[in-house]
N, C-alpha and C. Protein backbone atom coordinates (compact mmCIF):
# COMPACT_ATOMS: atom_id res chain seq x y z
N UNK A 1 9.29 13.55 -0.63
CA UNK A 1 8.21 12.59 -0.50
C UNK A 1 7.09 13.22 0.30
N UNK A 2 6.24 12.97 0.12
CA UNK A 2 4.96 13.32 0.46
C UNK A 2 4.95 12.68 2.05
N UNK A 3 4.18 13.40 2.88
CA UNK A 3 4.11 13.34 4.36
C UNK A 3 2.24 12.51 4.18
N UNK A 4 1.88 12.68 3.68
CA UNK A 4 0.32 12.93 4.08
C UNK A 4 -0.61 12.22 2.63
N UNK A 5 0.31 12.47 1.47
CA UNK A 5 -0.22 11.81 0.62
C UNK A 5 0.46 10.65 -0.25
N UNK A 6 -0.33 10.68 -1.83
CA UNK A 6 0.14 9.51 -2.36
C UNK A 6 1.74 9.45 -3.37
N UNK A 7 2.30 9.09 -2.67
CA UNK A 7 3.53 9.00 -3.07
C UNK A 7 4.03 7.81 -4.64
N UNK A 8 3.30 7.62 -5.44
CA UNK A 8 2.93 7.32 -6.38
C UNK A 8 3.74 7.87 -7.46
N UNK A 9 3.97 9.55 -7.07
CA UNK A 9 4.19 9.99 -8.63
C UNK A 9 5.83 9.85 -8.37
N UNK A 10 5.92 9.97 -7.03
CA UNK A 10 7.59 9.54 -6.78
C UNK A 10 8.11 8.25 -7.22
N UNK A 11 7.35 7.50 -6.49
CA UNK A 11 7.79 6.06 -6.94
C UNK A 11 7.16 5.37 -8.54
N UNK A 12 6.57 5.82 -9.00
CA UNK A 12 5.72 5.42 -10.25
C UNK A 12 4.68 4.35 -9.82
N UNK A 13 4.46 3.95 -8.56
CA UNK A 13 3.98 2.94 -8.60
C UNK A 13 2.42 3.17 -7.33
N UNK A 14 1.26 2.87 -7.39
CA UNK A 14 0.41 3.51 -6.85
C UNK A 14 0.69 3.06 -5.15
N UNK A 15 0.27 3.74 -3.99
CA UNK A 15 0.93 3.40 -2.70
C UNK A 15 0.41 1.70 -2.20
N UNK A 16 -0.89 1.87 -3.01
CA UNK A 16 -1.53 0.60 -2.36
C UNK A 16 -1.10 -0.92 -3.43
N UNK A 17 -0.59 -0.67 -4.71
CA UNK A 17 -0.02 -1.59 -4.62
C UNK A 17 1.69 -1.76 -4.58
N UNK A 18 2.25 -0.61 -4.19
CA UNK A 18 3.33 -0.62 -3.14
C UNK A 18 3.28 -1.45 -1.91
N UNK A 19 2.25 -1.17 -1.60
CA UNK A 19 2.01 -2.12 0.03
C UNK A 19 2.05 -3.43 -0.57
N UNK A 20 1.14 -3.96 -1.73
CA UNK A 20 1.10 -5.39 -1.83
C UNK A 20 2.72 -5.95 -2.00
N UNK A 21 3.35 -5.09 -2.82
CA UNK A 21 4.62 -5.44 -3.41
C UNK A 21 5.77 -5.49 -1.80
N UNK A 22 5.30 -4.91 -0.97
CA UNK A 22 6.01 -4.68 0.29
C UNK A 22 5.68 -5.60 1.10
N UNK A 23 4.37 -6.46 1.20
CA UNK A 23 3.90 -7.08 2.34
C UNK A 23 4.76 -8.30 1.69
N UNK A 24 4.40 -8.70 0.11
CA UNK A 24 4.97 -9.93 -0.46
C UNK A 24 6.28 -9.81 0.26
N UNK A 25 7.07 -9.28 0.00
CA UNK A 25 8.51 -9.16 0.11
C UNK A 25 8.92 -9.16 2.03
N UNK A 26 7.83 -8.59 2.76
CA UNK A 26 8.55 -8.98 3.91
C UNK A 26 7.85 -10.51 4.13
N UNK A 27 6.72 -10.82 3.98
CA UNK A 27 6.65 -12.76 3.76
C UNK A 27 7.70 -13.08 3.48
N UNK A 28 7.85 -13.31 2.59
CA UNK A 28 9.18 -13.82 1.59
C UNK A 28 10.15 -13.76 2.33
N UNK A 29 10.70 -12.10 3.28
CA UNK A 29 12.08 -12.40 3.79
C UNK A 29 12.37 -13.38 4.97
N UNK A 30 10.39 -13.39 5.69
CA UNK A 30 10.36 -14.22 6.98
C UNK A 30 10.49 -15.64 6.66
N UNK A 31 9.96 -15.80 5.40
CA UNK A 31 9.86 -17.34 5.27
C UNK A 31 11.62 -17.63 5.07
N UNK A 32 12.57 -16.81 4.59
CA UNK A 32 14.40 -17.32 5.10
C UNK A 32 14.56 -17.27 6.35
N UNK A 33 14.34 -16.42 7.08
CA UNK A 33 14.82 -15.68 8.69
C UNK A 33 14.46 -17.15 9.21
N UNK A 34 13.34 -17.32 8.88
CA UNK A 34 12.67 -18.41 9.70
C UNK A 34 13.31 -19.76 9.53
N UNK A 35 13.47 -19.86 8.46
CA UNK A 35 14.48 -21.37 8.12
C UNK A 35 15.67 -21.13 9.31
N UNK A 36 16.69 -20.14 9.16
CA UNK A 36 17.30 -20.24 10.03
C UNK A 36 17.02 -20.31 11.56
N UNK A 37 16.24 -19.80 11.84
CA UNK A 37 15.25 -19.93 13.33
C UNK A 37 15.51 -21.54 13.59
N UNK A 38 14.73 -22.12 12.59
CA UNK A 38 14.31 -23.50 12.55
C UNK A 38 15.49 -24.53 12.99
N UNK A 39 16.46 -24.38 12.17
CA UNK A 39 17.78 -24.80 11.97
C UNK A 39 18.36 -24.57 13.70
N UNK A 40 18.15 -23.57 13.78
CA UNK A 40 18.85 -23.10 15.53
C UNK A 40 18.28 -24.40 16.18
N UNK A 41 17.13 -24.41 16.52
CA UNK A 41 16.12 -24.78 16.97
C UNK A 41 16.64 -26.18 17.14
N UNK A 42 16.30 -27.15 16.09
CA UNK A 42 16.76 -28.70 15.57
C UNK A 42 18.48 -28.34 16.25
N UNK A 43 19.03 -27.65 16.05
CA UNK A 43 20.90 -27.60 16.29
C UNK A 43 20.34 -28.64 17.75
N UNK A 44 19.29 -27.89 18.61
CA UNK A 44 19.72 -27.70 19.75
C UNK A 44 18.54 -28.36 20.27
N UNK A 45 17.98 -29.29 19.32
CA UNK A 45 16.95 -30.42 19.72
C UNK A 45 15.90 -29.94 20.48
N UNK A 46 15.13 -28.32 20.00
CA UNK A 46 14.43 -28.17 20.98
C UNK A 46 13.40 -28.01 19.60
N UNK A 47 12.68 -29.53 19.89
CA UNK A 47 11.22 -29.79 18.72
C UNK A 47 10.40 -28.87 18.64
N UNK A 48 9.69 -28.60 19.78
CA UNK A 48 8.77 -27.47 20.42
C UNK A 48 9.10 -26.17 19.45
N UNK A 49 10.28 -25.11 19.68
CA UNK A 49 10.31 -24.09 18.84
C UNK A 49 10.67 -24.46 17.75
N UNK A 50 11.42 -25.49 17.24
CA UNK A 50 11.40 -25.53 15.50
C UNK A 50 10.10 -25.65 15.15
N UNK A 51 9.19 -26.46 15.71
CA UNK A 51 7.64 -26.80 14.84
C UNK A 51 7.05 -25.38 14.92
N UNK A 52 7.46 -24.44 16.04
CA UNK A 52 6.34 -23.01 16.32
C UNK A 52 6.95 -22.72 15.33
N UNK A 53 8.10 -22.23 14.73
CA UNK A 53 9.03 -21.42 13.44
C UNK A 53 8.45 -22.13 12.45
N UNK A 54 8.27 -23.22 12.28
CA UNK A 54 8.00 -24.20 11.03
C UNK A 54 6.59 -23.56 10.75
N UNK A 55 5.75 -23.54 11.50
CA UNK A 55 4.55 -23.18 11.38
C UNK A 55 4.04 -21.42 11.22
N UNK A 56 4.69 -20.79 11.53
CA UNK A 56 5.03 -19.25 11.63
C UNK A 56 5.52 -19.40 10.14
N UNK A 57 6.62 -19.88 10.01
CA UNK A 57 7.33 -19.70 8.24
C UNK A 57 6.40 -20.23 7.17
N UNK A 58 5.25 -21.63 7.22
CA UNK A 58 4.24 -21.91 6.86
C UNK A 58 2.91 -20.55 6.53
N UNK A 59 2.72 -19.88 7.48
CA UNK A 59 2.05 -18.85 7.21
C UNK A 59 2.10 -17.11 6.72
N UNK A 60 3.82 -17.53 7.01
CA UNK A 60 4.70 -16.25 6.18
C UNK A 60 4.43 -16.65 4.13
N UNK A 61 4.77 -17.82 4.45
CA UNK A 61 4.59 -18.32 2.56
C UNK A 61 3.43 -18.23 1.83
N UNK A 62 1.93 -18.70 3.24
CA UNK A 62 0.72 -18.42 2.94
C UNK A 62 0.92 -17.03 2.55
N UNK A 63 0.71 -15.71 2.78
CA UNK A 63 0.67 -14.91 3.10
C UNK A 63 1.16 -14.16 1.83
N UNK A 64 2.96 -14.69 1.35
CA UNK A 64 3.42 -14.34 0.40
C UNK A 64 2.58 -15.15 -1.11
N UNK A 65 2.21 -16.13 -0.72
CA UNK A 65 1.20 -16.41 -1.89
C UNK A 65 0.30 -15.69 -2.48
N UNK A 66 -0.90 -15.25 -1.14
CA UNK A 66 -1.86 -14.81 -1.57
C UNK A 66 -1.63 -12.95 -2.05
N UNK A 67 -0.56 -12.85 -1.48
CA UNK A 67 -0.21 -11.23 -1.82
C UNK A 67 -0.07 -11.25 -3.51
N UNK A 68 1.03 -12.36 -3.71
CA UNK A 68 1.26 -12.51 -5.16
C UNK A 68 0.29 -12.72 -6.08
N UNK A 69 -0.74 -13.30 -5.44
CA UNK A 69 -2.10 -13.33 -6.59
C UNK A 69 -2.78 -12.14 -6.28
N UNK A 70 -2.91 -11.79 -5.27
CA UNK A 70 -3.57 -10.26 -5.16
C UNK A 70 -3.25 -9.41 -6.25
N UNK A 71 -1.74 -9.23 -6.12
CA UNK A 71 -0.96 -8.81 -6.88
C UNK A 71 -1.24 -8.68 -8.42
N UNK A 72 -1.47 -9.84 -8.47
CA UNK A 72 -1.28 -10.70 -10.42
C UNK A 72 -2.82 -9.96 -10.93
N UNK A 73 -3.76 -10.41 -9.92
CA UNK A 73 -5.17 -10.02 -10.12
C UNK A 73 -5.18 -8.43 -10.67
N UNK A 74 -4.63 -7.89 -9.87
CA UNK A 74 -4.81 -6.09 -9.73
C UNK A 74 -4.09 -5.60 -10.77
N UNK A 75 -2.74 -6.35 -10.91
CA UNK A 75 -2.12 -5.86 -12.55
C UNK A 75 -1.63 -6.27 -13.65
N UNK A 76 -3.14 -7.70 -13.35
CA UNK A 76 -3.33 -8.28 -14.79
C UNK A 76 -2.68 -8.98 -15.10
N UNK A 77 -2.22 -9.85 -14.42
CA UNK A 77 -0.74 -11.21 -14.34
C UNK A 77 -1.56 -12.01 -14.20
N UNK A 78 -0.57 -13.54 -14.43
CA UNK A 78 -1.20 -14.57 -14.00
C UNK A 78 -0.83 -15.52 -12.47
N UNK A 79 0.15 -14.33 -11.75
CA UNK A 79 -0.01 -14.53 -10.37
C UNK A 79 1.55 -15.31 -9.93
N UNK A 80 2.35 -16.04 -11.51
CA UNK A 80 3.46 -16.53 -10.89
C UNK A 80 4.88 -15.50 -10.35
């Protein structure tokens, strides 16, 4: 793999929309992590950090949305 450049011809896939395909996917994994966060949280009746997680996992999904239309846009999808 390339140190310095575009690692593209390794992966077939260009680096920058590697990144989109990478950012989606760690959204996506925060918006689970975070459910469980949440869940802790409510176990143990503390409102305060479930709503901060609730709201953190809210903007993990934002996030994974707009990557996915980024996404759709750049290689001609319709974004679902």
């Amino acid at each position: 793999m390339a140190i310095d450049g575009e690692t593209g011809a390794l992966t077939g896939t260009t680096d920058k929309d590697y990144n989109i395909i990478w950012f989606v996917e760690q959204c996506l994994s925060n918006v689970l992590r975070l459910q469980t966060y949440i869940q802790d949280a409510q176990r143990e009746g503390d409102t305060e950090l479930a709503e901060f997680f609730t709201r953190a996992q809210a903007e993990s999904r934002k996030g994974a949305e707009r990557g996915k239309a980024l996404l759709a846009a750049r290689l001609g999808g319709s974004g679902s």
